[in-house]
C-alpha atoms as a PDB file:
ATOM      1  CA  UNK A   1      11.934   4.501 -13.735  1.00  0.00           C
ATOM      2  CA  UNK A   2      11.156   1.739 -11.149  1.00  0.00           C
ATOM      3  CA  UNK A   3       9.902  -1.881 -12.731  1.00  0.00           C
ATOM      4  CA  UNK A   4       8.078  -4.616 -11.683  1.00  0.00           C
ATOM      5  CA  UNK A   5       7.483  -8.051 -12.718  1.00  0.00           C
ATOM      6  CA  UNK A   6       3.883  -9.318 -12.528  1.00  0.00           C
ATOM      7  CA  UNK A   7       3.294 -13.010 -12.525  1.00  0.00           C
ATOM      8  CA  UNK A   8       0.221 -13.930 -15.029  1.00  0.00           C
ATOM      9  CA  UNK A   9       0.239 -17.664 -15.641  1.00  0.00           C
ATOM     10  CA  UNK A  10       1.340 -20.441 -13.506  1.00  0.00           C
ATOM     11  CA  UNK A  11       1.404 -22.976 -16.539  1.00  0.00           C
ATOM     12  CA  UNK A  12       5.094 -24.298 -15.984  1.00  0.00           C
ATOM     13  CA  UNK A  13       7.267 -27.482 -16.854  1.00  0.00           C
ATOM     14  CA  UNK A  14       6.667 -30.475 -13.867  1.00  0.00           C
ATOM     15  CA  UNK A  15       3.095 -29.625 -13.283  1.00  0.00           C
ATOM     16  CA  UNK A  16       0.895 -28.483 -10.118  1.00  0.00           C
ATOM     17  CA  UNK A  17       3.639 -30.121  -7.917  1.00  0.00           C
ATOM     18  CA  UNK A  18       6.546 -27.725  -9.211  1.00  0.00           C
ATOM     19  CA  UNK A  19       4.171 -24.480  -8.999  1.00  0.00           C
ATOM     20  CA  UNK A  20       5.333 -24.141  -5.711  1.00  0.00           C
ATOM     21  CA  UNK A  21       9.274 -24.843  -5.901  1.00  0.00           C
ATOM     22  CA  UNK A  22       9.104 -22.869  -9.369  1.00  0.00           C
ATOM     23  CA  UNK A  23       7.338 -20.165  -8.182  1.00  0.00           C
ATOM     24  CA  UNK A  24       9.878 -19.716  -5.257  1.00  0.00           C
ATOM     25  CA  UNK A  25      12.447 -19.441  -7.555  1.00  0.00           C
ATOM     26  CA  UNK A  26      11.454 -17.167 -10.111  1.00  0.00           C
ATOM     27  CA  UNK A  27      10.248 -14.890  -6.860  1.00  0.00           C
ATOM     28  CA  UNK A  28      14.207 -15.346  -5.250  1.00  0.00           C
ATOM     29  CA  UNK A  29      15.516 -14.276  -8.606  1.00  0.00           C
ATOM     30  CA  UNK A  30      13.375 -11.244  -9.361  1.00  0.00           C
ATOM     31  CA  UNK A  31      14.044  -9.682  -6.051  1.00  0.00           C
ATOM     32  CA  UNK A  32      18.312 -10.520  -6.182  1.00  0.00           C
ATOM     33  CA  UNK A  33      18.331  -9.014  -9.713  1.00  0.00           C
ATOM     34  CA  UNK A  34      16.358  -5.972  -8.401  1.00  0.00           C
ATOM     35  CA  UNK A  35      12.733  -5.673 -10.201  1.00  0.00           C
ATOM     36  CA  UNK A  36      11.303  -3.160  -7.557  1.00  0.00           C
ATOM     37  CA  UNK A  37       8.194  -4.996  -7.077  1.00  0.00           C
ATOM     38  CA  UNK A  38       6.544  -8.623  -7.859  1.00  0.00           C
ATOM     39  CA  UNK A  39       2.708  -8.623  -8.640  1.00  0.00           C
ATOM     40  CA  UNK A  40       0.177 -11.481  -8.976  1.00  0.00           C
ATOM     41  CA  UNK A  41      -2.977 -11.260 -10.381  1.00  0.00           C
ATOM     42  CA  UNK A  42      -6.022 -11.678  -8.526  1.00  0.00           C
ATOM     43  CA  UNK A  43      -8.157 -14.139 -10.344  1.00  0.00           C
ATOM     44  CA  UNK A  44      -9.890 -17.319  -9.444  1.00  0.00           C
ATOM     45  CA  UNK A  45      -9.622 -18.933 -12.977  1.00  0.00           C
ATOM     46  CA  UNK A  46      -6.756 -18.061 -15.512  1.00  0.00           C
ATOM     47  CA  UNK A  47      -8.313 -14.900 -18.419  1.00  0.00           C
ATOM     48  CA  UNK A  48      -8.621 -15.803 -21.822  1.00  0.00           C
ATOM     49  CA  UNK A  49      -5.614 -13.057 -22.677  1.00  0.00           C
ATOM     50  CA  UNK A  50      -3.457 -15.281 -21.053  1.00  0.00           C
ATOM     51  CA  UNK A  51      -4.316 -18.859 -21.606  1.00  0.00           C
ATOM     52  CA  UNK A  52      -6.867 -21.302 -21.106  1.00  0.00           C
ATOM     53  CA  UNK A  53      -9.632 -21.013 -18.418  1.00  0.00           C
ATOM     54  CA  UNK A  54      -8.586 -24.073 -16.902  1.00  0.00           C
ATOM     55  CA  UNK A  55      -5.280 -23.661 -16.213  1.00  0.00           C
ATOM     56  CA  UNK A  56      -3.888 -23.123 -12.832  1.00  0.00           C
ATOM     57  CA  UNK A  57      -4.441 -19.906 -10.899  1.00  0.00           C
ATOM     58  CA  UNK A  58      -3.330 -19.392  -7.399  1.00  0.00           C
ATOM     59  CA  UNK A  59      -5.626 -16.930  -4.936  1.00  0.00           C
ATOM     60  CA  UNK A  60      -3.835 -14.049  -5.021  1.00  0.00           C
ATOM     61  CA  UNK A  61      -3.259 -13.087  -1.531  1.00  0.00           C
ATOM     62  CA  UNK A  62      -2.215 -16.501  -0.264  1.00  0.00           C
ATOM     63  CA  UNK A  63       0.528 -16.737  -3.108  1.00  0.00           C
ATOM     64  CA  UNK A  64       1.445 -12.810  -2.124  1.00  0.00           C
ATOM     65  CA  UNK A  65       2.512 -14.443   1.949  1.00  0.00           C
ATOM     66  CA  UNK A  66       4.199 -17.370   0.059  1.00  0.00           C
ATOM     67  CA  UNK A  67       6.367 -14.787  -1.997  1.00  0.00           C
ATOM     68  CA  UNK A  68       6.736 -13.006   0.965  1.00  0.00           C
ATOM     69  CA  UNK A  69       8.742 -15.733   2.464  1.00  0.00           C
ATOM     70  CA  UNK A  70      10.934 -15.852  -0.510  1.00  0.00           C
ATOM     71  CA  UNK A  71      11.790 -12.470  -1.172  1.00  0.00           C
ATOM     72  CA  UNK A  72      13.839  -9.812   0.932  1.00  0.00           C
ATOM     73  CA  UNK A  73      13.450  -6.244  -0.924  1.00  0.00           C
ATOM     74  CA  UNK A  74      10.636  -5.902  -3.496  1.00  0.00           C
ATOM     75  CA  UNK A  75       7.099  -5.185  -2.774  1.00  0.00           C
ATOM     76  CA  UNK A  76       4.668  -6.834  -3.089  1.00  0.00           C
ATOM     77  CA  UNK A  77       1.047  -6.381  -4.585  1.00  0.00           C
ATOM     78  CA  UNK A  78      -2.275  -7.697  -6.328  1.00  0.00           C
ATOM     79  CA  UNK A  79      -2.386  -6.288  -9.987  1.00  0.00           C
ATOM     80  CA  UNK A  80      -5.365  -5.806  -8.997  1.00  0.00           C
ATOM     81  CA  UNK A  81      -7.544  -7.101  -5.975  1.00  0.00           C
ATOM     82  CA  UNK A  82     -11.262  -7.473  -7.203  1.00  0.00           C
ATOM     83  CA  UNK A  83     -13.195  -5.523  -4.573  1.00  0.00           C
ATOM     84  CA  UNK A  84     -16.191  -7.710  -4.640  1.00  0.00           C
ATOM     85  CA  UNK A  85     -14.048 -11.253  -3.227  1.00  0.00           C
ATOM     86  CA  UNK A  86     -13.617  -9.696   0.322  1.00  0.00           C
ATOM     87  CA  UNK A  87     -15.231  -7.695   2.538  1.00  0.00           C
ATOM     88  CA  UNK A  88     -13.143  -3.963   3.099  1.00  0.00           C
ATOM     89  CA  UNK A  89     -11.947  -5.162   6.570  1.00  0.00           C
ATOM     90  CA  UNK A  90     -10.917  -8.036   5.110  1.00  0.00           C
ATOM     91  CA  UNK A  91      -8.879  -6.188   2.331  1.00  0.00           C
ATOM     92  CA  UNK A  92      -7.187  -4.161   5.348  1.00  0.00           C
ATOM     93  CA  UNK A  93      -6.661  -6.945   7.791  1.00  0.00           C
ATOM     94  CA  UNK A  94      -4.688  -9.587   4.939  1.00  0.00           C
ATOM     95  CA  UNK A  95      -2.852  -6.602   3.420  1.00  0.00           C
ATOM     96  CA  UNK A  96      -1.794  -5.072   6.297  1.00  0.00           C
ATOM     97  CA  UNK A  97      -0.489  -8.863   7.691  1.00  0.00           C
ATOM     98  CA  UNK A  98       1.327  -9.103   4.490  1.00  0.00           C
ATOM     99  CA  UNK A  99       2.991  -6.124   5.248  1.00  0.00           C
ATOM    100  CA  UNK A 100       4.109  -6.541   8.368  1.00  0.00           C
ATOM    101  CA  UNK A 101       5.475 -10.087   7.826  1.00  0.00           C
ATOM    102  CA  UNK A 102       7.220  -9.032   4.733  1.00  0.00           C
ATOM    103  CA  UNK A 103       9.048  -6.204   6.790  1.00  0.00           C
ATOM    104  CA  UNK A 104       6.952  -3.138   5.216  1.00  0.00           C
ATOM    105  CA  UNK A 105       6.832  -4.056   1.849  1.00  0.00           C
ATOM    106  CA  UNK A 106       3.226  -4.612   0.894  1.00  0.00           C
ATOM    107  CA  UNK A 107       0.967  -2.768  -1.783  1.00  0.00           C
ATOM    108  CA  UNK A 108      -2.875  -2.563  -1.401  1.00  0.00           C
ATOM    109  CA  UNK A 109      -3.628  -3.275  -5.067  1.00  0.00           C
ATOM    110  CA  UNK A 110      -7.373  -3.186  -5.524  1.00  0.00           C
ATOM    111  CA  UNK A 111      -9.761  -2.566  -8.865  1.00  0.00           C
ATOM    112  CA  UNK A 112     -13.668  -2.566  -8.877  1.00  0.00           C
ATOM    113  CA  UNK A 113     -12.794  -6.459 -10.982  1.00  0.00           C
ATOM    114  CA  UNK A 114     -14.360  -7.342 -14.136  1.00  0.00           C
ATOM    115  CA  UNK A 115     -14.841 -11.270 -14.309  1.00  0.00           C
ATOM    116  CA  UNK A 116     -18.286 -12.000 -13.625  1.00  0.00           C
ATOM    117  CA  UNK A 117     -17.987 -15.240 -15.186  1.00  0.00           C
ATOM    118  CA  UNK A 118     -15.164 -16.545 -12.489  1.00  0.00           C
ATOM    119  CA  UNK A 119     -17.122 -15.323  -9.695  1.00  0.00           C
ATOM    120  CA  UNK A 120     -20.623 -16.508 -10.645  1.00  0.00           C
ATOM    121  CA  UNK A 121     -18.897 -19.751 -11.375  1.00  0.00           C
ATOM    122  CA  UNK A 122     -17.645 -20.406  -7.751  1.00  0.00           C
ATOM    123  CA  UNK A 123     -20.490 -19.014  -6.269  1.00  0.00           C
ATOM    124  CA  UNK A 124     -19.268 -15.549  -4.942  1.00  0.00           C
ATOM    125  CA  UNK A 125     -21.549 -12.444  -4.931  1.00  0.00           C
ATOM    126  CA  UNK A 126     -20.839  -9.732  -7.918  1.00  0.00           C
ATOM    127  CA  UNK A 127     -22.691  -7.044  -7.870  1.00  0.00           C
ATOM    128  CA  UNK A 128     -23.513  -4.524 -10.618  1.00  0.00           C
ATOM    129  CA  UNK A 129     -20.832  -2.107 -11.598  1.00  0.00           C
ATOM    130  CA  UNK A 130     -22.205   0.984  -9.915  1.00  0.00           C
ATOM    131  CA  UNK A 131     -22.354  -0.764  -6.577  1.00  0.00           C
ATOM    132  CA  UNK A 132     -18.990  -2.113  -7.598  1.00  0.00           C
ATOM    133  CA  UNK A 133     -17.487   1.332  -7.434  1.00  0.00           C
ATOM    134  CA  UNK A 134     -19.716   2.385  -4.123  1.00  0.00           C
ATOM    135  CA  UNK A 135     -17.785  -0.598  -2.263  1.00  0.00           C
ATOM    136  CA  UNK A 136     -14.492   0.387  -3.811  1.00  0.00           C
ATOM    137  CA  UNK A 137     -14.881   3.886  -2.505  1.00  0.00           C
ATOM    138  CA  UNK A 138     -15.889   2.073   1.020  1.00  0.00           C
ATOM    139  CA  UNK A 139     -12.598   0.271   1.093  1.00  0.00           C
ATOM    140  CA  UNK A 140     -10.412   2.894   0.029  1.00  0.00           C
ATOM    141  CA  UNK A 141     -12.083   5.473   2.930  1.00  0.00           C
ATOM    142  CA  UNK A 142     -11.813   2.701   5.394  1.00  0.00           C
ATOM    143  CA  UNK A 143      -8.076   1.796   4.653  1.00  0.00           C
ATOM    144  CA  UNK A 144      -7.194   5.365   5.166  1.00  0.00           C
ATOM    145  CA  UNK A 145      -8.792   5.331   8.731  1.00  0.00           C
ATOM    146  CA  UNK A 146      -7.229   1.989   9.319  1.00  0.00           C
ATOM    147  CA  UNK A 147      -3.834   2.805   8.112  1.00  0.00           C
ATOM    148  CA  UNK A 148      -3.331   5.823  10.364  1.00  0.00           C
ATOM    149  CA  UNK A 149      -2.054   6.422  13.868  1.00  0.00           C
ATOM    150  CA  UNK A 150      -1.010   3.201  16.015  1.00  0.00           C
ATOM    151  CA  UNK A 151      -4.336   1.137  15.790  1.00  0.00           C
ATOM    152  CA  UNK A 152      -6.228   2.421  13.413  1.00  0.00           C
ATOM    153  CA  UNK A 153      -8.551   5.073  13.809  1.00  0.00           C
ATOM    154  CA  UNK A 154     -10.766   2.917  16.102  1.00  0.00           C
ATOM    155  CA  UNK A 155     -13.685   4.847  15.336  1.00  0.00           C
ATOM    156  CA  UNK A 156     -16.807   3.992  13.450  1.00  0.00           C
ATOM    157  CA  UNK A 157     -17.443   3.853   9.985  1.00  0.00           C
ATOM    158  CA  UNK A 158     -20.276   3.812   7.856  1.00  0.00           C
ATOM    159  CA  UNK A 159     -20.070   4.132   4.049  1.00  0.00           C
ATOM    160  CA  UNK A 160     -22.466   4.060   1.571  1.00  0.00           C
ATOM    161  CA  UNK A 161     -21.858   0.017   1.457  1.00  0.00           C
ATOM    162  CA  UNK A 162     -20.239  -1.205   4.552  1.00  0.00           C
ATOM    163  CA  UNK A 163     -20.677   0.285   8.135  1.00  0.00           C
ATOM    164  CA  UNK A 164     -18.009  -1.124  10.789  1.00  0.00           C
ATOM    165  CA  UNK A 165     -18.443  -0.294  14.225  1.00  0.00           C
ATOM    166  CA  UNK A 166     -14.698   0.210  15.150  1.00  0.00           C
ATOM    167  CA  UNK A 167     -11.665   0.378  12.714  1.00  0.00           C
ATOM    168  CA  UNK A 168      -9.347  -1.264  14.831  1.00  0.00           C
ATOM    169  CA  UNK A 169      -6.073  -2.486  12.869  1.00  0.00           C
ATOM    170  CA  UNK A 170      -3.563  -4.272  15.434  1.00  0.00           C
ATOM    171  CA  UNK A 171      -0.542  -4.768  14.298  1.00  0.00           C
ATOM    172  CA  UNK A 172      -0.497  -1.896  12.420  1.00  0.00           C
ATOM    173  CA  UNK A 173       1.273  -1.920   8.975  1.00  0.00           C
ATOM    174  CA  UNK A 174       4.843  -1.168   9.124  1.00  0.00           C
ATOM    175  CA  UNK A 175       5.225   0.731   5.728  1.00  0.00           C
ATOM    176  CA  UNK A 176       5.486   4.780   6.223  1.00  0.00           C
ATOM    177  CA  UNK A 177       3.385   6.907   6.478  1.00  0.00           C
ATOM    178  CA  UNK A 178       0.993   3.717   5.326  1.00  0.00           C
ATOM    179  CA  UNK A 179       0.597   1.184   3.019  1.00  0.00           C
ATOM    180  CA  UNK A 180       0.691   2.557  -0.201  1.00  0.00           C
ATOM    181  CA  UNK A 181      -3.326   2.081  -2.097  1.00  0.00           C
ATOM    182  CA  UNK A 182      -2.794   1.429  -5.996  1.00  0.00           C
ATOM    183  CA  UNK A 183      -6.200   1.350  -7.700  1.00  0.00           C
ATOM    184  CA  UNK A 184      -6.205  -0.021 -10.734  1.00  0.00           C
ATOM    185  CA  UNK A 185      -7.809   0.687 -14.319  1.00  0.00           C
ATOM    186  CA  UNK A 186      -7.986   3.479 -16.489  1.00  0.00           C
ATOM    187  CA  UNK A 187     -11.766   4.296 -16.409  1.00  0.00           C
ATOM    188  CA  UNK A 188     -11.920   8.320 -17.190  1.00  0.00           C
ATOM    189  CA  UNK A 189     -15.261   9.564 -15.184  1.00  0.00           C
ATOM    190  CA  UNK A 190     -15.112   7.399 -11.750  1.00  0.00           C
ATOM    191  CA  UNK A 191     -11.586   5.371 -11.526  1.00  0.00           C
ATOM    192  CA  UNK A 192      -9.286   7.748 -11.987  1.00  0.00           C
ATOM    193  CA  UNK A 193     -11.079  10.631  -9.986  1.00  0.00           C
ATOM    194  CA  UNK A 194     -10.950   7.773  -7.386  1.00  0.00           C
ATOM    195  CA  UNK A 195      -7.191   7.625  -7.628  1.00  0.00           C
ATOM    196  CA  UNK A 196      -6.923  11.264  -7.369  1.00  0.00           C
ATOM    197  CA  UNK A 197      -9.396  11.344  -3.776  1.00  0.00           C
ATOM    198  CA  UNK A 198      -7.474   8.102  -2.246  1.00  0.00           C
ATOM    199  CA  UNK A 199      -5.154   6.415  -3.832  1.00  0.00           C
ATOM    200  CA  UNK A 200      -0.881   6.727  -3.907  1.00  0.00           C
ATOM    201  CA  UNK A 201      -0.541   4.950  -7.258  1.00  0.00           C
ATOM    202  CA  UNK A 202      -2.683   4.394 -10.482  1.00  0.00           C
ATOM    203  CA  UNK A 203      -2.629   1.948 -13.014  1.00  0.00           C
ATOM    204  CA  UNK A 204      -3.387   1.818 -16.795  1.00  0.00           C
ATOM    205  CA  UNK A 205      -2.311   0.118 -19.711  1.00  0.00           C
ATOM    206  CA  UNK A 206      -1.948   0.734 -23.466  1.00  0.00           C
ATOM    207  CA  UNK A 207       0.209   2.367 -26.177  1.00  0.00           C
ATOM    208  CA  UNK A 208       2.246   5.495 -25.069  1.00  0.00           C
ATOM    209  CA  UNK A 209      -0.112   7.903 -26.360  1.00  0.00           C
ATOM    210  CA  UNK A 210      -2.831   6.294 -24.292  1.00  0.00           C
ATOM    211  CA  UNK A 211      -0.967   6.791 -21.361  1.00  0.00           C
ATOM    212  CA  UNK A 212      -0.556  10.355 -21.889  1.00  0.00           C
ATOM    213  CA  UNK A 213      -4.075  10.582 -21.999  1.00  0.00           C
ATOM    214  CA  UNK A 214      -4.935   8.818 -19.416  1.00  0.00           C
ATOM    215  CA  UNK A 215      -2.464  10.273 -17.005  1.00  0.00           C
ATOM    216  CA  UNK A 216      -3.897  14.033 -18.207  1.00  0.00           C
ATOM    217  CA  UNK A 217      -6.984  12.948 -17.236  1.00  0.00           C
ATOM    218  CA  UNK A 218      -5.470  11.793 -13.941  1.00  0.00           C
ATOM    219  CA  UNK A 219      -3.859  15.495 -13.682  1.00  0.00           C
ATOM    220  CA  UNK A 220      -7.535  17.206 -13.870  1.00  0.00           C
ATOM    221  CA  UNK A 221      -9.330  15.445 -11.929  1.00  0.00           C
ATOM    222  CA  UNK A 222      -6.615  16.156  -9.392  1.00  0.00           C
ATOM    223  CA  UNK A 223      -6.999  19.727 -10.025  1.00  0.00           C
ATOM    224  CA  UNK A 224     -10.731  19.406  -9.573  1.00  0.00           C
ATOM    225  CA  UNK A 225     -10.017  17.793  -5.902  1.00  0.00           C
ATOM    226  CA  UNK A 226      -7.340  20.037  -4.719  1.00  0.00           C
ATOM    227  CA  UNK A 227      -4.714  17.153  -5.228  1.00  0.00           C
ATOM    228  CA  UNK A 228      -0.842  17.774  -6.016  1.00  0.00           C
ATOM    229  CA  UNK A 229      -0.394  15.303  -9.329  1.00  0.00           C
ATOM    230  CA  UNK A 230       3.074  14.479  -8.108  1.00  0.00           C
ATOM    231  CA  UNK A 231       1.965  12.873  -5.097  1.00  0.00           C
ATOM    232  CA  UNK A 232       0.516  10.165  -7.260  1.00  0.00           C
ATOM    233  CA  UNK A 233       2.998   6.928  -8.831  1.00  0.00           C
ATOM    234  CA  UNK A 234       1.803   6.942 -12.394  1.00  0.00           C
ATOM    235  CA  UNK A 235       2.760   2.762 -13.391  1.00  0.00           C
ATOM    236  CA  UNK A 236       1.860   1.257 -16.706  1.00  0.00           C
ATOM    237  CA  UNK A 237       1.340  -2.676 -17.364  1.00  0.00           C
ATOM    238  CA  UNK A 238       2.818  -4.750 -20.205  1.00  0.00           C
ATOM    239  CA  UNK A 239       3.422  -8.240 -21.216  1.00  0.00           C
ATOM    240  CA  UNK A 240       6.914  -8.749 -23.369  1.00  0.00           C
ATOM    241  CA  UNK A 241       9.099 -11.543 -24.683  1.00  0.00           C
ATOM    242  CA  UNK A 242      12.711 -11.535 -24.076  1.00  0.00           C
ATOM    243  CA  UNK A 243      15.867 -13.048 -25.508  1.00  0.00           C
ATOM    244  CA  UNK A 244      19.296 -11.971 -26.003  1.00  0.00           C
ATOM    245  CA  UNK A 245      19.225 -11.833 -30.038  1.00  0.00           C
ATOM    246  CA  UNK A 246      15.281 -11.296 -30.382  1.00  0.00           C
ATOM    247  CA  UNK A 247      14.621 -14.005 -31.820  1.00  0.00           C
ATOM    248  CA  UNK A 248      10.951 -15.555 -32.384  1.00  0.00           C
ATOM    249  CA  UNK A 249       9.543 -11.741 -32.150  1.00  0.00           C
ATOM    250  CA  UNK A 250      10.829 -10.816 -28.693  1.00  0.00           C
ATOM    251  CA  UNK A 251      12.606  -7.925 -27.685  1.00  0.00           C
ATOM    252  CA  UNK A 252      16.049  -7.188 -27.145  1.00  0.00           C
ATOM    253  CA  UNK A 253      17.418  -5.681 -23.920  1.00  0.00           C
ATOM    254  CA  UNK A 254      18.087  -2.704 -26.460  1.00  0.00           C
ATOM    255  CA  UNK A 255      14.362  -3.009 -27.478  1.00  0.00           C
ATOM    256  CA  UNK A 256      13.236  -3.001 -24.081  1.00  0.00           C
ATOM    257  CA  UNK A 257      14.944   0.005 -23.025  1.00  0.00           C
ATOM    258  CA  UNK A 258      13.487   1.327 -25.452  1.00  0.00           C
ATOM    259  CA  UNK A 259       9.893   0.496 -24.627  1.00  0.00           C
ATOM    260  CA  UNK A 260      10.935   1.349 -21.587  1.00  0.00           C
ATOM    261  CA  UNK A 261      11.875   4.772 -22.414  1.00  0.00           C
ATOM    262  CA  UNK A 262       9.039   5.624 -24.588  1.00  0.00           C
ATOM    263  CA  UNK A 263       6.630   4.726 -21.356  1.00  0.00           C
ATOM    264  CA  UNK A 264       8.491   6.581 -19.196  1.00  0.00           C
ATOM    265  CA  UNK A 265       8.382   9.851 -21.558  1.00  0.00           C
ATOM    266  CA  UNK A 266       4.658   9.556 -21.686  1.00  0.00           C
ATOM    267  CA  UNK A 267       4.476   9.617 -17.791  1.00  0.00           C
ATOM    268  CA  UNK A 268       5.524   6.885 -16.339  1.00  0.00           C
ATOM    269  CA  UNK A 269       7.575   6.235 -13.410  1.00  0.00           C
ATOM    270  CA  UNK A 270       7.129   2.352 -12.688  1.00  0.00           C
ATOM    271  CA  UNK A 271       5.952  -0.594 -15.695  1.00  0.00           C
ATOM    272  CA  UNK A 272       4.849  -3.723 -14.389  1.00  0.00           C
ATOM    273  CA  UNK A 273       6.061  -6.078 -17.148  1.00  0.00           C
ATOM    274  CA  UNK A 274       4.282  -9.446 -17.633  1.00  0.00           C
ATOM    275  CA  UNK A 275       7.063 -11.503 -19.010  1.00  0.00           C
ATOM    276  CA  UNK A 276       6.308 -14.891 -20.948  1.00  0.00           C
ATOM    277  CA  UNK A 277       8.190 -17.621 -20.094  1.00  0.00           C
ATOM    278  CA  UNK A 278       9.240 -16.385 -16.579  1.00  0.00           C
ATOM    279  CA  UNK A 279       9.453 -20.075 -14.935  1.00  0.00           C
ATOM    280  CA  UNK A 280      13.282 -19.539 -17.214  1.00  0.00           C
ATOM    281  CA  UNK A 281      14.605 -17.363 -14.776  1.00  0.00           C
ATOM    282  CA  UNK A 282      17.575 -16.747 -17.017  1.00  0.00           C
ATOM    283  CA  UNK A 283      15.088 -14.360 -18.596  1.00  0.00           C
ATOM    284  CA  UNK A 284      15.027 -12.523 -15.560  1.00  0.00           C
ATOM    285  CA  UNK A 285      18.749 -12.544 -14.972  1.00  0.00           C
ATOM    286  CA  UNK A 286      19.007 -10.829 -18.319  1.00  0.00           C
ATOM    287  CA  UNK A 287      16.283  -7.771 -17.737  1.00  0.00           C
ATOM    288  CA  UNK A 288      18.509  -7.914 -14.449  1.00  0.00           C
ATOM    289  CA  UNK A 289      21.683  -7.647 -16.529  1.00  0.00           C
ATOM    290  CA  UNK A 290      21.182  -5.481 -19.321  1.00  0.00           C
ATOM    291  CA  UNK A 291      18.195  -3.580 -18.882  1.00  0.00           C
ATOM    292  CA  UNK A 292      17.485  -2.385 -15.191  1.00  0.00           C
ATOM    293  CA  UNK A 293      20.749  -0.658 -14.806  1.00  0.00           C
ATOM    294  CA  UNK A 294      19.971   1.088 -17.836  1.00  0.00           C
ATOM    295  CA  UNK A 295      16.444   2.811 -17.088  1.00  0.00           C
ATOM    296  CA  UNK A 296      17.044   4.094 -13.538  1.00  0.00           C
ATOM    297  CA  UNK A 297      17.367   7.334 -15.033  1.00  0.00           C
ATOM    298  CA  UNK A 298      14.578   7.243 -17.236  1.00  0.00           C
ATOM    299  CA  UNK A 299      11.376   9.447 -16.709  1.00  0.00           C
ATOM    300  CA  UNK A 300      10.935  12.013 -13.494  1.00  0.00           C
ATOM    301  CA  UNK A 301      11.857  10.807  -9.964  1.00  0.00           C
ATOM    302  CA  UNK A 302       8.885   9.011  -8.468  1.00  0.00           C
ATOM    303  CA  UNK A 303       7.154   9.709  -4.970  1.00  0.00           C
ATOM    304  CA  UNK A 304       8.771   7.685  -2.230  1.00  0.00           C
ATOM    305  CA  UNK A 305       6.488   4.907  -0.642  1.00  0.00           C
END
């Protein structure tokens, strides 16, 4: 099982001044310790799940360069890019920059987003959920023009959204045999038969036995599409607590192997944890210490992006 570390709240000791050094650090350490991949979330204002609407929220894809600068193995990715805050060529032009100055380690995270309040708030277009999806489907057709051959396909495209008269991507992304797409959410009748038409990775959250339902409804509408199952990276988000005696209602490192375990027996092959308090990067050391080496083995080997 591969896991990743996603990076929900940016609330830390010192202030908006330390978000920066802070952030840097906790970055440096996840990657050394060897979390496979470091997510941010993209959100204008911080969700109510997390904290307060007012506290401080990065733009996603501007923090994703800064952690790019600070980290030297793990990729990198939105958990999730709303589709609505940039245009598809947009989406393809930023990720594919972030992958070739991180050395070929970017993910195209993307979601039809749900925050209509954040976006009406600062202005940005956000259109009903149906067209949400139609645009969604745009970008992820598009990437897979862009993301081919040395330039792109250079051709024209026209969607049932967005029509662009030459897909021209130069540099091309460095990650083989492209970038990989992760779409996000665990929507049964039009996200997940979108994974299974373009995506390399899904996303969904919940209890075990959620996952197991979600991922068979993943399997079928692969089936219905003519799409191998195994070809697609089945991840799972969480947020934990962690100490080394469990106090205060966290887990153990024996309780999160656990977890662990009973994700990656439902199906799947890489959690994303969301870990509170992660500006103490001792926390991180631990998982690091006592729980990564431990759940390598764990679940069925997963496709190699």
């Amino acid at each position: 099982m591969k896991v990743g570390l996603q990076i929900s709240s940016f609330t830390w000791p010192g202030g908006d001044a330390e978000i920066g050094p802070t952030l840097a650090r906790i970055v440096r350490t996840a990657d050394d310790v060897g979390f496979d991949s470091i997510w941010v979330m993209d959100h204008l204002f911080q969700i109510r799940s997390v904290g307060e609407v007012e506290e401080p929220m990065l733009e996603g894809l501007t923090t994703l360069g800064f952690m790019a600068a600070h980290s030297r193995r793990a990729r990198l990715g939105l958990m999730v890019g709303g589709v609505p805050y940039r245009q598809p060529g947009l989406w393809i032009k930023a990720t594919t920059t972030l992958d070739v100055l991180s050395g070929g380690r970017a993910w195209l995270g993307i979601g039809a987003a749900w925050n209509v309040a954040e976006a009406r708030a600062l202005g940005i277009p956000f259109p009903e959920l149906p067209d949400r999806f139609a645009l969604l489907a745009d970008t992820l057709q598009m990437a897979h023009h862009a993301f081919r051959g040395e330039r792109g396909s250079e051709e024209r495209f026209e969607g049932r959204r967005i029509v662009a008269e030459r897909v021209l991507n130069s540099p091309q992304a460095l990650s083989r045999p492209r970038i990989p797409i992760l779409v996000g959410g665990g929507g049964e009748r039009t996200t997940l038969r979108l994974v299974a038409r373009y995506a390399d990775a899904c996303n969904v959250f919940g209890a075990p036995d959620v996952l197991r339902h979600k991922f068979a409804v993943l399997r079928r509408h692969c089936e219905s599409v003519g799409r191998d199952y195994a070809e697609i990276e089945r991840t799972n988000l969480s947020t934990i607590s962690i100490t080394p005696d469990g106090s205060r209602g966290s887990l153990t490192p024996g309780g999160l192997v656990e977890r662990l375990g009973g994700w990656a027996e439902a199906g799947s092959q890489h959690t994303i944890v969301a870990l509170r308090g992660v500006h103490d990067v001792a926390k991180l050391e631990l998982i690091g210490r006592a729980v990564l080496p431990q759940v390598r083995t764990l679940g069925e080997p997963s496709p190699q992006v």
